[in-house]
N, C-alpha and C. Protein backbone atom coordinates (compact mmCIF):
# COMPACT_ATOMS: atom_id res chain seq x y z
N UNK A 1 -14.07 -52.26 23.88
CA UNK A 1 -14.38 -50.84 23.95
C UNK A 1 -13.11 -49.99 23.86
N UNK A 2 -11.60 -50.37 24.32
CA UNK A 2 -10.52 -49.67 24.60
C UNK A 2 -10.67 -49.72 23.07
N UNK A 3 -10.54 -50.60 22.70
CA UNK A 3 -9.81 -50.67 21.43
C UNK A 3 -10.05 -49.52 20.05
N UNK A 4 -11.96 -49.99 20.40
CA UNK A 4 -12.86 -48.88 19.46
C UNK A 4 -12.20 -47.36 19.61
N UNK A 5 -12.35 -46.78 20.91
CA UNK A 5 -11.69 -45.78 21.76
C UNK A 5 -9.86 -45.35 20.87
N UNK A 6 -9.38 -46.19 20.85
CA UNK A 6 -8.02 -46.44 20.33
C UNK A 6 -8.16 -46.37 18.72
N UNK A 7 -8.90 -46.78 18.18
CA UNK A 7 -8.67 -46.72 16.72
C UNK A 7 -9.56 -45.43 16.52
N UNK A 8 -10.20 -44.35 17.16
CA UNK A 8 -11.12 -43.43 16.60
C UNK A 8 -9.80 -42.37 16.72
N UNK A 9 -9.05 -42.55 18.25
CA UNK A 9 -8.11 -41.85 17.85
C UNK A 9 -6.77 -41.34 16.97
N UNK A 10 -6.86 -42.88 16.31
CA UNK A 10 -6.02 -43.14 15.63
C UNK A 10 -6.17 -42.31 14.52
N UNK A 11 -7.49 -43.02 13.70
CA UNK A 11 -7.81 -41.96 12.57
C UNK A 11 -7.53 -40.25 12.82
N UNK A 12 -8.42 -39.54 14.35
CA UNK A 12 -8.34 -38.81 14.42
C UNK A 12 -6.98 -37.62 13.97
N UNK A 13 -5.96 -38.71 14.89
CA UNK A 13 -4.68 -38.41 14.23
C UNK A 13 -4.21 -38.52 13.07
N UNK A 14 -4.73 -39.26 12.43
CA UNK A 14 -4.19 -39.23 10.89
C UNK A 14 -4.67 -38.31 10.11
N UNK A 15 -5.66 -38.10 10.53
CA UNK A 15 -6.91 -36.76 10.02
C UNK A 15 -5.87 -35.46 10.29
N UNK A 16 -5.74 -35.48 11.47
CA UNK A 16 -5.30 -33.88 11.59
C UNK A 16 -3.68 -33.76 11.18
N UNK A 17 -2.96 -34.79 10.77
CA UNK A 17 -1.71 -34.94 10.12
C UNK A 17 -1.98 -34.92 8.56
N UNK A 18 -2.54 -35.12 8.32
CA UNK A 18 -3.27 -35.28 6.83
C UNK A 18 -3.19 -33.92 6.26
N UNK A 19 -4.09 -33.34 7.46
CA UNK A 19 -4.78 -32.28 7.16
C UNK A 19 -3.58 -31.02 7.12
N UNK A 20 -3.08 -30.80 8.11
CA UNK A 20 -1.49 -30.09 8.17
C UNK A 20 -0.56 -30.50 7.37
N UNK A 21 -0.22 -31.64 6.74
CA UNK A 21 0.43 -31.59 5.37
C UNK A 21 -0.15 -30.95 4.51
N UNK A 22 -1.67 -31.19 4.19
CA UNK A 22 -2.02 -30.80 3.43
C UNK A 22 -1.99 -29.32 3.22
N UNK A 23 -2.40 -28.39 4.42
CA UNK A 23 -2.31 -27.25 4.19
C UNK A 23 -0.64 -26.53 4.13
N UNK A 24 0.43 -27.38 4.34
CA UNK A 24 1.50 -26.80 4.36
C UNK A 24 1.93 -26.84 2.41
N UNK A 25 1.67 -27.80 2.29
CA UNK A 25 1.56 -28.74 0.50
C UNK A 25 1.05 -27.12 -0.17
N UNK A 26 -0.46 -26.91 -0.04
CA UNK A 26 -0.97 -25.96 -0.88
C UNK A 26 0.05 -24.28 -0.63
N UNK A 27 -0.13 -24.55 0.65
CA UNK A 27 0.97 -22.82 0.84
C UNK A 27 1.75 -22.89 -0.06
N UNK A 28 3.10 -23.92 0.54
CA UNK A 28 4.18 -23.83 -0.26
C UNK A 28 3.98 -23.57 -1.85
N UNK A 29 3.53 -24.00 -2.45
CA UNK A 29 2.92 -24.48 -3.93
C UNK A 29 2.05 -23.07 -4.31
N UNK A 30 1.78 -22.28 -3.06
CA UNK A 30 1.38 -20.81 -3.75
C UNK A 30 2.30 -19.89 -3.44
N UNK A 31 3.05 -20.18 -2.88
CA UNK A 31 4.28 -19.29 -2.28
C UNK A 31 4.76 -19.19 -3.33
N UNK A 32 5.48 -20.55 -3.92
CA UNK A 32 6.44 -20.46 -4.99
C UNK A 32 6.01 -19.75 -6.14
N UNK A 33 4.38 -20.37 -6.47
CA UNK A 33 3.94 -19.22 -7.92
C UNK A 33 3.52 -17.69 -7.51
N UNK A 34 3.63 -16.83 -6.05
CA UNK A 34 3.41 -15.71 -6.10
C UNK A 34 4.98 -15.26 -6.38
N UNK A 35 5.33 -15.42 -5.96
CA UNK A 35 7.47 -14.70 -6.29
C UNK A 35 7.50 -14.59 -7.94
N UNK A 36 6.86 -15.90 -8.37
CA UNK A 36 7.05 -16.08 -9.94
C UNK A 36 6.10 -14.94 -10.87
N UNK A 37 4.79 -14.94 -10.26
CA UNK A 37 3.69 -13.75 -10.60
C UNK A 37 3.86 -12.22 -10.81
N UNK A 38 3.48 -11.96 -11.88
CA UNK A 38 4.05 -10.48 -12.33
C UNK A 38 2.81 -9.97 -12.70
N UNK A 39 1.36 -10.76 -13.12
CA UNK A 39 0.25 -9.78 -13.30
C UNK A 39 -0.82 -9.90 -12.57
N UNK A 40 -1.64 -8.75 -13.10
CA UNK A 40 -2.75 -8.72 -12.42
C UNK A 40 -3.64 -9.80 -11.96
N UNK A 41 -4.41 -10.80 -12.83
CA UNK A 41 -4.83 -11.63 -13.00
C UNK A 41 -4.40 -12.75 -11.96
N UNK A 42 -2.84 -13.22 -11.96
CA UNK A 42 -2.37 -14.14 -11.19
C UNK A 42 -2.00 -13.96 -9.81
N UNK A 43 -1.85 -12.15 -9.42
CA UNK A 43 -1.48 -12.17 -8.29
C UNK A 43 -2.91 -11.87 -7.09
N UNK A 44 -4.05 -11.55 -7.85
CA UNK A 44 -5.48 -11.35 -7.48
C UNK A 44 -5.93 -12.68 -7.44
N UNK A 45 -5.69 -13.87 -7.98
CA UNK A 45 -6.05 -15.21 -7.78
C UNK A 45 -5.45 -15.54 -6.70
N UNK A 46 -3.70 -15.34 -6.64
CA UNK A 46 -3.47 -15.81 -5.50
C UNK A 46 -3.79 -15.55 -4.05
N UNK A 47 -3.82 -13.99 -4.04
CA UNK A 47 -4.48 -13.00 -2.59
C UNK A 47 -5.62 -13.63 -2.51
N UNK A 48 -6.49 -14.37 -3.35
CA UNK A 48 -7.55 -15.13 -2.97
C UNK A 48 -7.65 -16.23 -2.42
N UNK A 49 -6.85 -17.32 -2.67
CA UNK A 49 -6.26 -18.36 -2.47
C UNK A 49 -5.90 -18.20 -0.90
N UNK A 50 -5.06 -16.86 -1.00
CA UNK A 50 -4.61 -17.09 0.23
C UNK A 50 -5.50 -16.58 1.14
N UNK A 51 -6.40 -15.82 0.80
CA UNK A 51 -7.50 -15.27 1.85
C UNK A 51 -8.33 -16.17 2.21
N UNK A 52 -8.66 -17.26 1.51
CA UNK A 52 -9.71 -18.43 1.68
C UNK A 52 -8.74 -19.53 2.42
N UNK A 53 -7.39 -19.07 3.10
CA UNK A 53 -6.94 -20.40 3.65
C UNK A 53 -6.72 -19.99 4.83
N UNK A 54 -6.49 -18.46 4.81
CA UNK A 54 -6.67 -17.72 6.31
C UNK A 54 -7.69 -17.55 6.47
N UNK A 55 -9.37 -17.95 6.18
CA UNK A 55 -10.78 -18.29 7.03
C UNK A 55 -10.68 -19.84 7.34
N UNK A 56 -9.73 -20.55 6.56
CA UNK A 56 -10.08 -21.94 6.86
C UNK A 56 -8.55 -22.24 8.02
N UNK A 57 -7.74 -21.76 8.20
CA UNK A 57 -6.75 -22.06 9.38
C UNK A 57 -6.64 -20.49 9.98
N UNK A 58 -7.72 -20.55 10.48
CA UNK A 58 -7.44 -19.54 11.43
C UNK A 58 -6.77 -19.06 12.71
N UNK A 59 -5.77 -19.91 13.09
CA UNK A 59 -4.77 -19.95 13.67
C UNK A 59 -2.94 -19.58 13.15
N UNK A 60 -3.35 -19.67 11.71
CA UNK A 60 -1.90 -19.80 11.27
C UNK A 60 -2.02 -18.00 11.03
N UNK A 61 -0.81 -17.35 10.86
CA UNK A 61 -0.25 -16.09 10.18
C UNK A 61 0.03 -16.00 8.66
N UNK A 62 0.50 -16.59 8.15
CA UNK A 62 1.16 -17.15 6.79
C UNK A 62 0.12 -17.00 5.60
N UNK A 63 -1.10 -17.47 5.53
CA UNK A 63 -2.10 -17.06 4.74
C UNK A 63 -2.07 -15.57 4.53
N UNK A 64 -2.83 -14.85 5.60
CA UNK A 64 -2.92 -13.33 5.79
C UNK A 64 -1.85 -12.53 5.36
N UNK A 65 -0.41 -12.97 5.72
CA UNK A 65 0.45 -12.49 5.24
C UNK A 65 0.99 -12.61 3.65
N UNK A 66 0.64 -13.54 2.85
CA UNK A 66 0.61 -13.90 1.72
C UNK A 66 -0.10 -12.81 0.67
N UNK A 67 -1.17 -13.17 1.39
CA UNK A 67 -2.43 -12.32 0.63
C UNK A 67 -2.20 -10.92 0.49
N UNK A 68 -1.58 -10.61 1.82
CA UNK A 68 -1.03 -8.95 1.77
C UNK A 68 0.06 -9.11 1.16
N UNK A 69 0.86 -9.84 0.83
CA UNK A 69 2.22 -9.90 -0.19
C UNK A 69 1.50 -9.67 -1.64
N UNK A 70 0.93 -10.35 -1.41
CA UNK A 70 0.28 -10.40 -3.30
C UNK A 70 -0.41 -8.59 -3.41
N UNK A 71 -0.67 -8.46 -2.41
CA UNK A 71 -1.66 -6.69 -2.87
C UNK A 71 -0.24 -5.85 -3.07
N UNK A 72 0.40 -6.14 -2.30
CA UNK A 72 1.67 -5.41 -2.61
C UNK A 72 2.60 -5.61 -4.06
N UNK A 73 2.47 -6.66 -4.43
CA UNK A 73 3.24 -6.73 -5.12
C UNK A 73 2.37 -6.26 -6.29
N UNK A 74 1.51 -6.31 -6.64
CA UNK A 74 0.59 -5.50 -7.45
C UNK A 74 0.55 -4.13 -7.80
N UNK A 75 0.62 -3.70 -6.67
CA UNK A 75 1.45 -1.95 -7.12
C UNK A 75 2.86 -1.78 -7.42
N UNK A 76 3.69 -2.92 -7.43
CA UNK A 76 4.90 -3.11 -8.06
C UNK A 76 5.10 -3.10 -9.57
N UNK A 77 4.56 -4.02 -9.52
CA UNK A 77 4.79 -4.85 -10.92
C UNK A 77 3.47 -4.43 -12.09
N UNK A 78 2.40 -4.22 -11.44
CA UNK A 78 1.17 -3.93 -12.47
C UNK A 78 1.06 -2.56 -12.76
N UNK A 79 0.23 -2.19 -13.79
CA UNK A 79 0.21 -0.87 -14.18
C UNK A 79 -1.39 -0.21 -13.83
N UNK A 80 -1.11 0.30 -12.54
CA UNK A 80 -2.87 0.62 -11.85
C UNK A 80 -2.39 2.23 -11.64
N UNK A 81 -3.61 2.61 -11.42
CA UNK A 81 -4.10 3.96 -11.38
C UNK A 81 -3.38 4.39 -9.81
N UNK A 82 -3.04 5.58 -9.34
CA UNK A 82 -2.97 5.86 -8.47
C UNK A 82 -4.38 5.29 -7.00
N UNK A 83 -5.43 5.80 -8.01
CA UNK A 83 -6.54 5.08 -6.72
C UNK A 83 -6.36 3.87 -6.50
N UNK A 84 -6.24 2.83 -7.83
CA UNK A 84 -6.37 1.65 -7.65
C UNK A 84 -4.71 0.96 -6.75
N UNK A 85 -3.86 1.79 -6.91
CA UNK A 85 -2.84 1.63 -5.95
C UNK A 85 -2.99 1.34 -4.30
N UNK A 86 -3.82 2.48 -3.95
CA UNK A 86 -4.50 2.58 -3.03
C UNK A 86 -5.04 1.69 -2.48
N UNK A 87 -6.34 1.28 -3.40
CA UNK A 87 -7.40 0.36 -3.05
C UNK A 87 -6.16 -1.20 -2.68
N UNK A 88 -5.58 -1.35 -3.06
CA UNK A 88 -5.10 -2.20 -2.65
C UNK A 88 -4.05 -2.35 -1.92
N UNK A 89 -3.25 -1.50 -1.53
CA UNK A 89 -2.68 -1.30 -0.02
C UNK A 89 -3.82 -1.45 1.04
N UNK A 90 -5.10 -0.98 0.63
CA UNK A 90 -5.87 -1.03 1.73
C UNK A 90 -5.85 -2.75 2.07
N UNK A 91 -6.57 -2.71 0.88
CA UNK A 91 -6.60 -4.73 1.25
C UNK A 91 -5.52 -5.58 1.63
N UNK A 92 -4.02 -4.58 1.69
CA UNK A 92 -2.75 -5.43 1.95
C UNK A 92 -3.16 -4.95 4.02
N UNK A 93 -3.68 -3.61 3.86
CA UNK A 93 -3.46 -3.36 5.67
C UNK A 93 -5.06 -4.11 5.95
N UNK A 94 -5.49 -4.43 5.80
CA UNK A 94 -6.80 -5.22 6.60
C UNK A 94 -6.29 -5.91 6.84
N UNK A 95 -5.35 -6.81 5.85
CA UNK A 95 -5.48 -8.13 6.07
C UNK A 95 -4.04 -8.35 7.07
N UNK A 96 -3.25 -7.45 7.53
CA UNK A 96 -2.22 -7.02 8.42
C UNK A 96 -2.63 -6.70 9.60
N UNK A 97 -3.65 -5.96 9.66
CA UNK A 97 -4.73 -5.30 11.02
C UNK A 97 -4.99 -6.95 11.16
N UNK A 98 -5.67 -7.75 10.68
CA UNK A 98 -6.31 -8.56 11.19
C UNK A 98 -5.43 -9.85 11.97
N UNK A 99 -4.10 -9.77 10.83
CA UNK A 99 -2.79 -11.00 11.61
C UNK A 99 -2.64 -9.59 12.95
N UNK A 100 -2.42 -8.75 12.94
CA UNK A 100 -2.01 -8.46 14.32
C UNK A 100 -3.34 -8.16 15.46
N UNK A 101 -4.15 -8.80 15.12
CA UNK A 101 -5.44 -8.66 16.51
C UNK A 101 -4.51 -9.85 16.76
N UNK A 102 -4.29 -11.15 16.09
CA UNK A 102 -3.84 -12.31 16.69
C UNK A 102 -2.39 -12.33 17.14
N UNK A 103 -1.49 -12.05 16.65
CA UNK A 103 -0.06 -12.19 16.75
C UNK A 103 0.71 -11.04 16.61
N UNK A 104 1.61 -10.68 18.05
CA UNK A 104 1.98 -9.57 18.06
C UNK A 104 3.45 -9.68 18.01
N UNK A 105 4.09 -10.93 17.68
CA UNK A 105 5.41 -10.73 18.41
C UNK A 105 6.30 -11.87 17.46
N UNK A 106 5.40 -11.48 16.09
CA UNK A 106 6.67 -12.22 14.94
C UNK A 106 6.98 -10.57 14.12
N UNK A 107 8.06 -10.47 13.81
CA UNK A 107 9.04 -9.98 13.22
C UNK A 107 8.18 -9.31 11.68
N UNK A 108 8.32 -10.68 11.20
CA UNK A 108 8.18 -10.22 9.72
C UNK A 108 6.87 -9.77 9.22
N UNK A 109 6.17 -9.64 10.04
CA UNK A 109 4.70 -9.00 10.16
C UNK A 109 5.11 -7.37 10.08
N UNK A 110 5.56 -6.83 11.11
CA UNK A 110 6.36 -5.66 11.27
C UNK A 110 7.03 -5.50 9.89
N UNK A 111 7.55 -6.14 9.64
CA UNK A 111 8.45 -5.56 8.24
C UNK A 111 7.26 -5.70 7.17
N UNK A 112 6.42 -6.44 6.98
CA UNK A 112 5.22 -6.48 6.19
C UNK A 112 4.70 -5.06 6.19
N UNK A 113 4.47 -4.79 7.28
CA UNK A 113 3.58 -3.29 7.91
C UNK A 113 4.64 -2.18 6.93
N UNK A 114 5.77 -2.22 7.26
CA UNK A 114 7.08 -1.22 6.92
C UNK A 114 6.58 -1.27 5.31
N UNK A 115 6.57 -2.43 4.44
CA UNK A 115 6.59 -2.08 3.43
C UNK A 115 5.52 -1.87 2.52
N UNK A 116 4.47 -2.22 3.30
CA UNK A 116 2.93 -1.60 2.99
C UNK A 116 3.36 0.12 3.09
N UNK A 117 3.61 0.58 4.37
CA UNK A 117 4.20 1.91 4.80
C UNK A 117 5.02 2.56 3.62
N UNK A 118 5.86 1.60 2.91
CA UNK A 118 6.68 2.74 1.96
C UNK A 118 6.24 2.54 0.52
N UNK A 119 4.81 1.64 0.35
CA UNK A 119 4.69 1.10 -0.94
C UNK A 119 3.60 2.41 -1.24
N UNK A 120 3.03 3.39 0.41
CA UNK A 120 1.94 4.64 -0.22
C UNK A 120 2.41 6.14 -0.19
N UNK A 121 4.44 5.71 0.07
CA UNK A 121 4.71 7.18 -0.46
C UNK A 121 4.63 7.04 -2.10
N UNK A 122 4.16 8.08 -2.64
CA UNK A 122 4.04 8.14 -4.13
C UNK A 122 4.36 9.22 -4.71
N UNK A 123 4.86 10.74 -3.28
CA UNK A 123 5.45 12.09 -3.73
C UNK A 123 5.82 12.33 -2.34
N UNK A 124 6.73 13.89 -1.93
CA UNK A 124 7.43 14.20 -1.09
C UNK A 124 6.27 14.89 -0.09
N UNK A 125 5.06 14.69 -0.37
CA UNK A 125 4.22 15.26 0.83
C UNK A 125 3.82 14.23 1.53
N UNK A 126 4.09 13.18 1.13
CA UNK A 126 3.61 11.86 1.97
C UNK A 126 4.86 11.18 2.57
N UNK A 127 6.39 11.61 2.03
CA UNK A 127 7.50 10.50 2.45
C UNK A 127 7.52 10.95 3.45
N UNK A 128 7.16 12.09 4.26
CA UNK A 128 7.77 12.37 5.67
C UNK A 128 6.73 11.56 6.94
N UNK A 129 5.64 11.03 6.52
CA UNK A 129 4.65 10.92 7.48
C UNK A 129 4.87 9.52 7.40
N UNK A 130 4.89 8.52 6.05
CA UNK A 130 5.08 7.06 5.91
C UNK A 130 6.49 6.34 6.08
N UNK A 131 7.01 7.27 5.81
CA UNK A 131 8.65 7.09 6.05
C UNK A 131 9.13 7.11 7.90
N UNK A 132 8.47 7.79 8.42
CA UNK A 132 8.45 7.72 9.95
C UNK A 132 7.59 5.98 10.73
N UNK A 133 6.43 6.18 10.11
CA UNK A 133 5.51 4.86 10.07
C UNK A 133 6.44 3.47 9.87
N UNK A 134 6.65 3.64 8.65
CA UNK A 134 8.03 2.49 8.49
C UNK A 134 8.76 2.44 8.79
N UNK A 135 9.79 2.99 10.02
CA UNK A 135 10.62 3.17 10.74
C UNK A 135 10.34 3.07 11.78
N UNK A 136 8.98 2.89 12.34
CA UNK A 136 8.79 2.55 13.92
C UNK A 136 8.44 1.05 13.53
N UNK A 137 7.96 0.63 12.90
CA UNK A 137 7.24 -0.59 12.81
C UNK A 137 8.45 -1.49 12.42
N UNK A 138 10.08 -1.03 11.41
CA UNK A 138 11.34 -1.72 11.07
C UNK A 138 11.98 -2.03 12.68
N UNK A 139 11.70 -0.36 13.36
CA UNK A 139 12.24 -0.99 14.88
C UNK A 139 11.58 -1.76 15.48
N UNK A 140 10.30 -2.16 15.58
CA UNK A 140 9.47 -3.07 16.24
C UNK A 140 10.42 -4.46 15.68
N UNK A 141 10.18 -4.66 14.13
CA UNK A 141 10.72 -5.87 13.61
C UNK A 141 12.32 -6.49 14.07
N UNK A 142 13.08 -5.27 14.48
CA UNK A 142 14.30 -5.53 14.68
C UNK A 142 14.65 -5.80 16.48
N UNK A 143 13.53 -5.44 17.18
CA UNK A 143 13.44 -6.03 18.59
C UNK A 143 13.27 -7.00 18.91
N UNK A 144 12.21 -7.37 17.58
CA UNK A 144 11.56 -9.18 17.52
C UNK A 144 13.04 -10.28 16.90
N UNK A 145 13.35 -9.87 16.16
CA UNK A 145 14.65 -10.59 15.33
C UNK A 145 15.39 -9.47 14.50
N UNK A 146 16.86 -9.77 15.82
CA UNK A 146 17.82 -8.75 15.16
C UNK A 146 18.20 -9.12 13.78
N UNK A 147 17.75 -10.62 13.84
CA UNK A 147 18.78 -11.28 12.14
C UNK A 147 17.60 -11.62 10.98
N UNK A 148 16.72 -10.73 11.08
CA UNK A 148 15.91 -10.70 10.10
C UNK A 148 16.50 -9.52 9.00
N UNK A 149 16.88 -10.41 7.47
CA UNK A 149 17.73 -9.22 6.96
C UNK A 149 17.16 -8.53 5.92
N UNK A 150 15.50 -8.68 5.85
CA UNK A 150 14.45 -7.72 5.34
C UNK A 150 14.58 -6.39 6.38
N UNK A 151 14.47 -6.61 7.42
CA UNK A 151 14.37 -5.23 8.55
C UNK A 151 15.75 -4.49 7.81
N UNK A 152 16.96 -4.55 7.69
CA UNK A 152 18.15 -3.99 6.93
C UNK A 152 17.53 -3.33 5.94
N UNK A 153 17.21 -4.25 4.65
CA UNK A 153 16.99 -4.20 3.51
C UNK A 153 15.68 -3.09 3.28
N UNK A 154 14.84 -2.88 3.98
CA UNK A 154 13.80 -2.18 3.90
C UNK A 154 14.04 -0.68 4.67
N UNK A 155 15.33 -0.55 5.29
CA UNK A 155 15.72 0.74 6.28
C UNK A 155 16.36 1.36 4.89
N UNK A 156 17.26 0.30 4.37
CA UNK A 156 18.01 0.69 3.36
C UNK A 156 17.38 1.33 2.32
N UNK A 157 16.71 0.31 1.78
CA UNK A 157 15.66 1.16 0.65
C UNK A 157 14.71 2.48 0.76
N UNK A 158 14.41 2.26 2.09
CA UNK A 158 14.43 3.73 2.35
C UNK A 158 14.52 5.27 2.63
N UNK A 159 16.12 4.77 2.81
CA UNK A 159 16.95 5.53 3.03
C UNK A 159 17.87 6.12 1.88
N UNK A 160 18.08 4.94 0.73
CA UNK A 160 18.32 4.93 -0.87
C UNK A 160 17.24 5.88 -1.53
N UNK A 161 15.81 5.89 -1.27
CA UNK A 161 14.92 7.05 -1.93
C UNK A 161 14.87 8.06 -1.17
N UNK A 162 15.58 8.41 -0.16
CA UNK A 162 15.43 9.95 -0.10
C UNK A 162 16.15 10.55 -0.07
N UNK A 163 15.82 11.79 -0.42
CA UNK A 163 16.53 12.63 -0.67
C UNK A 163 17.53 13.34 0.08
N UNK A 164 19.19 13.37 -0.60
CA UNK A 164 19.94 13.48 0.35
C UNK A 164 19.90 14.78 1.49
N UNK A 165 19.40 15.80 0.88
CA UNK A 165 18.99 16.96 1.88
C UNK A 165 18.34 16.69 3.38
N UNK A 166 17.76 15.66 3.11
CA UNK A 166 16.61 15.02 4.71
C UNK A 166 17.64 13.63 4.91
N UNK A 167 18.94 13.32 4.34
CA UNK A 167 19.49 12.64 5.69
C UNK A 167 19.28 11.34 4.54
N UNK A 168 19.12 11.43 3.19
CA UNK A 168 18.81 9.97 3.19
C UNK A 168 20.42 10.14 1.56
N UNK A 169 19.56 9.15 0.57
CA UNK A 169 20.97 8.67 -0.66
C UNK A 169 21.49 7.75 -0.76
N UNK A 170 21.68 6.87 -1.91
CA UNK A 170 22.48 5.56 -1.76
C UNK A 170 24.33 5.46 -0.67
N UNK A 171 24.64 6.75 -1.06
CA UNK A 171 25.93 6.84 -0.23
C UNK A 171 25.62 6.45 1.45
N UNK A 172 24.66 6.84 1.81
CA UNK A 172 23.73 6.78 3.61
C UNK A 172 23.25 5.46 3.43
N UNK A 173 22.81 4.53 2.62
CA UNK A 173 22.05 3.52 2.25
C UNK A 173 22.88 2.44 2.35
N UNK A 174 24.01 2.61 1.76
CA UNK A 174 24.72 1.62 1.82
C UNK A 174 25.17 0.87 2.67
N UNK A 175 25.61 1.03 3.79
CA UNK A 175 26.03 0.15 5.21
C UNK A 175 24.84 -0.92 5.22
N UNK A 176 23.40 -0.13 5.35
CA UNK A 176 22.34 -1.14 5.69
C UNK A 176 22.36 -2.05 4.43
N UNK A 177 22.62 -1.57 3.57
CA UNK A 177 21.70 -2.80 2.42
C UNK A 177 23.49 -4.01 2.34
N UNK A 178 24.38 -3.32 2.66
CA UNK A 178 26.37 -4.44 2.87
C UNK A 178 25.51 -5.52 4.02
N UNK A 179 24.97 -4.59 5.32
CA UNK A 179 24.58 -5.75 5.79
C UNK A 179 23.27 -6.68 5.56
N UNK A 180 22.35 -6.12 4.97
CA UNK A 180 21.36 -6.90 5.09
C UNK A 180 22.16 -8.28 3.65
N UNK A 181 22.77 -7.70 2.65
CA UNK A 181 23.01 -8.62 1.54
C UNK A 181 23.82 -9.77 2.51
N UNK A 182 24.60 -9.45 3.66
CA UNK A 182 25.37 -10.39 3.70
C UNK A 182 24.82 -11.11 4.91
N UNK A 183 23.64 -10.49 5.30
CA UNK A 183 22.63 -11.61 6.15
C UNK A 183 21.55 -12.31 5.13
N UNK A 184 21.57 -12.02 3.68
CA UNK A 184 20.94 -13.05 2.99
C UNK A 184 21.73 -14.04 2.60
N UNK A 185 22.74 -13.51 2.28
CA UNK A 185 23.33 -14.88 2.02
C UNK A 185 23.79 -15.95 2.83
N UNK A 186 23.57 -15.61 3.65
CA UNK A 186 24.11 -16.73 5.25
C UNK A 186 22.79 -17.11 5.38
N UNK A 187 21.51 -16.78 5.74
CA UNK A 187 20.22 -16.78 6.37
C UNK A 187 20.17 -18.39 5.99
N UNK A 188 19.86 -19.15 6.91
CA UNK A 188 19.51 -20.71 6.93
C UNK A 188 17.62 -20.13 7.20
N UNK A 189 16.82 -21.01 6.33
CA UNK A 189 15.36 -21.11 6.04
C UNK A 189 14.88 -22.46 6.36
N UNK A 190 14.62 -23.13 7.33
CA UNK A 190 14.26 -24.46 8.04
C UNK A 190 12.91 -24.47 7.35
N UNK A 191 11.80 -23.53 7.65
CA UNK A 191 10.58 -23.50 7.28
C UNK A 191 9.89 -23.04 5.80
N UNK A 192 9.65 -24.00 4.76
CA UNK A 192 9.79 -23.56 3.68
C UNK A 192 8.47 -22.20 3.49
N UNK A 193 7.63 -21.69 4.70
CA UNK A 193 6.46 -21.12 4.64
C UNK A 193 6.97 -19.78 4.97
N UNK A 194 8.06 -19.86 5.60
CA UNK A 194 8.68 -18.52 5.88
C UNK A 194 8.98 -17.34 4.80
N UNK A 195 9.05 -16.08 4.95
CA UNK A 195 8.70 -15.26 3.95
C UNK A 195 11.00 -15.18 3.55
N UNK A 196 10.82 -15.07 2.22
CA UNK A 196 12.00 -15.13 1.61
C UNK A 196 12.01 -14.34 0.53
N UNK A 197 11.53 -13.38 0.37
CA UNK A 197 11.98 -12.36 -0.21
C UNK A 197 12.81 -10.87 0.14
N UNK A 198 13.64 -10.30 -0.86
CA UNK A 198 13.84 -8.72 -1.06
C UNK A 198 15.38 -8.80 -0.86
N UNK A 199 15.98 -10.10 -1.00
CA UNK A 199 17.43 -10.09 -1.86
C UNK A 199 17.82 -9.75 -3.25
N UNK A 200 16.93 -10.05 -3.97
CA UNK A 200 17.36 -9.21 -5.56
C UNK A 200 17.31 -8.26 -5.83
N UNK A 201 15.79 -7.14 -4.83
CA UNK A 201 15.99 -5.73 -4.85
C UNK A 201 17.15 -5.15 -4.23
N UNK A 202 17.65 -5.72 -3.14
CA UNK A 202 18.79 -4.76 -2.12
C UNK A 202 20.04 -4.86 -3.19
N UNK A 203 20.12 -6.19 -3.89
CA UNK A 203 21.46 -6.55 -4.51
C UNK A 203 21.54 -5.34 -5.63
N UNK A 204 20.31 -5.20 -6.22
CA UNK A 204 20.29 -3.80 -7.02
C UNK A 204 20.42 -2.59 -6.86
N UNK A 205 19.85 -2.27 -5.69
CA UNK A 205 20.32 -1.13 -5.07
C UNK A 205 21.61 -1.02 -4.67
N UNK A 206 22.14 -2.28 -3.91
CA UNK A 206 23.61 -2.02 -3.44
C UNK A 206 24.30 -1.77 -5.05
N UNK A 207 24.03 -2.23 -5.97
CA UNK A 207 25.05 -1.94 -6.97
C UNK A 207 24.75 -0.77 -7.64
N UNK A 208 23.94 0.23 -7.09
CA UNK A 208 23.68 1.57 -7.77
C UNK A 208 24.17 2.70 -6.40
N UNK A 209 24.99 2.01 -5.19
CA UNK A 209 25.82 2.46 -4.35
C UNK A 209 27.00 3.12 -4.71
N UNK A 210 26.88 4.24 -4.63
CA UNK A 210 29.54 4.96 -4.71
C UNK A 210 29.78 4.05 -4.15
């Protein structure tokens, strides 16, 4: 009887090791093709992908946060309508509302929030209200992890689009984005699920710095 007892657990364990490779296997492997993704088509497959892996590990953050990477990056890179801009920030903050009912006290969630926040200024009647938004939520991120060097990089860039009259300009910009570049390039990444982007934008901006 021990034994039976002993080998169910055995499997059991192999099951749920199985199973956590497995889901680390598929992340990674969509991680890498969303960075690579530039259209519509591929980055709406992947926000799917990743939305169907945050109902099936509903414990992890990393899905949810994915999925809201991909809506974002969609008003980057694709050519959508102002509404349809919209419509999908929305679907980047649900799915942000919903990682923070669960988890309040990782970092890069906060900086997620920040750049949802500066991805719906789109004219100067909105930078003063979202630009504040993203600046409480960069300080949240920077309480959680001072050496997160997106929190830099995203003060910076925000501070690079405005206008120098309200305090902002690449000349004001620059300190943050010297340091955030030179906390990317040091930044050690143990966890390949961890979010690793917004070094090629700062590096651009820093070089459009006096």
């Amino acid at each position: 009887m021990k034994k039976i007892v002993l080998l169910v657990l055995m499997v059991c364990a192999l099951s749920f090791i199985s199973g956590a490779a497995d889901y680390k296997e598929v992340m990674a492997g969509n991680i890498q093709k969303m960075y690579q993704a530039r259209t519509l088509d591929e980055l709406t497959d992947l926000a799917n992908q990743f939305d169907r892996i945050s109902l099936a590990e509903k414990n992890e953050w990393f899905p949810g946060y994915y999925a809201a990477y991909c809506y974002g990056s969609i008003v980057i890179f694709c050519n959508v309508s102002n509404e349809e801009r919209q419509k999908y920030l929305d679907m980047a903050q649900a799915q942000i509302d919903n990682i923070l009912k669960r988890v309040q006290n990782e970092s890069e969630i906060y900086v997620l929030q920040a750049f949802v926040y500066q991805l719906r200024i789109t004219d100067a009647s909105q930078g003063y209200t979202y630009s504040v938004k993203s600046n409480e939520a960069l300080g949240q991120a920077e309480r959680l992890n001072p050496g997160n060097p997106r929190v830099y990089y995203l003060k910076g860039s925000n501070t690079f689009y405005t206008p120098e009259n309200y305090g902002g300009g690449p000349k004001v910009a620059k300190p943050l984005l010297e340091k955030a570049a030179k906390m990317f390039a040091t930044q050690v990444i143990e966890n390949k699920l961890l979010p690793n982007w917004g070094s090629e934008h700062n590096n651009q901006l820093l070089s459009q710095c006096p």
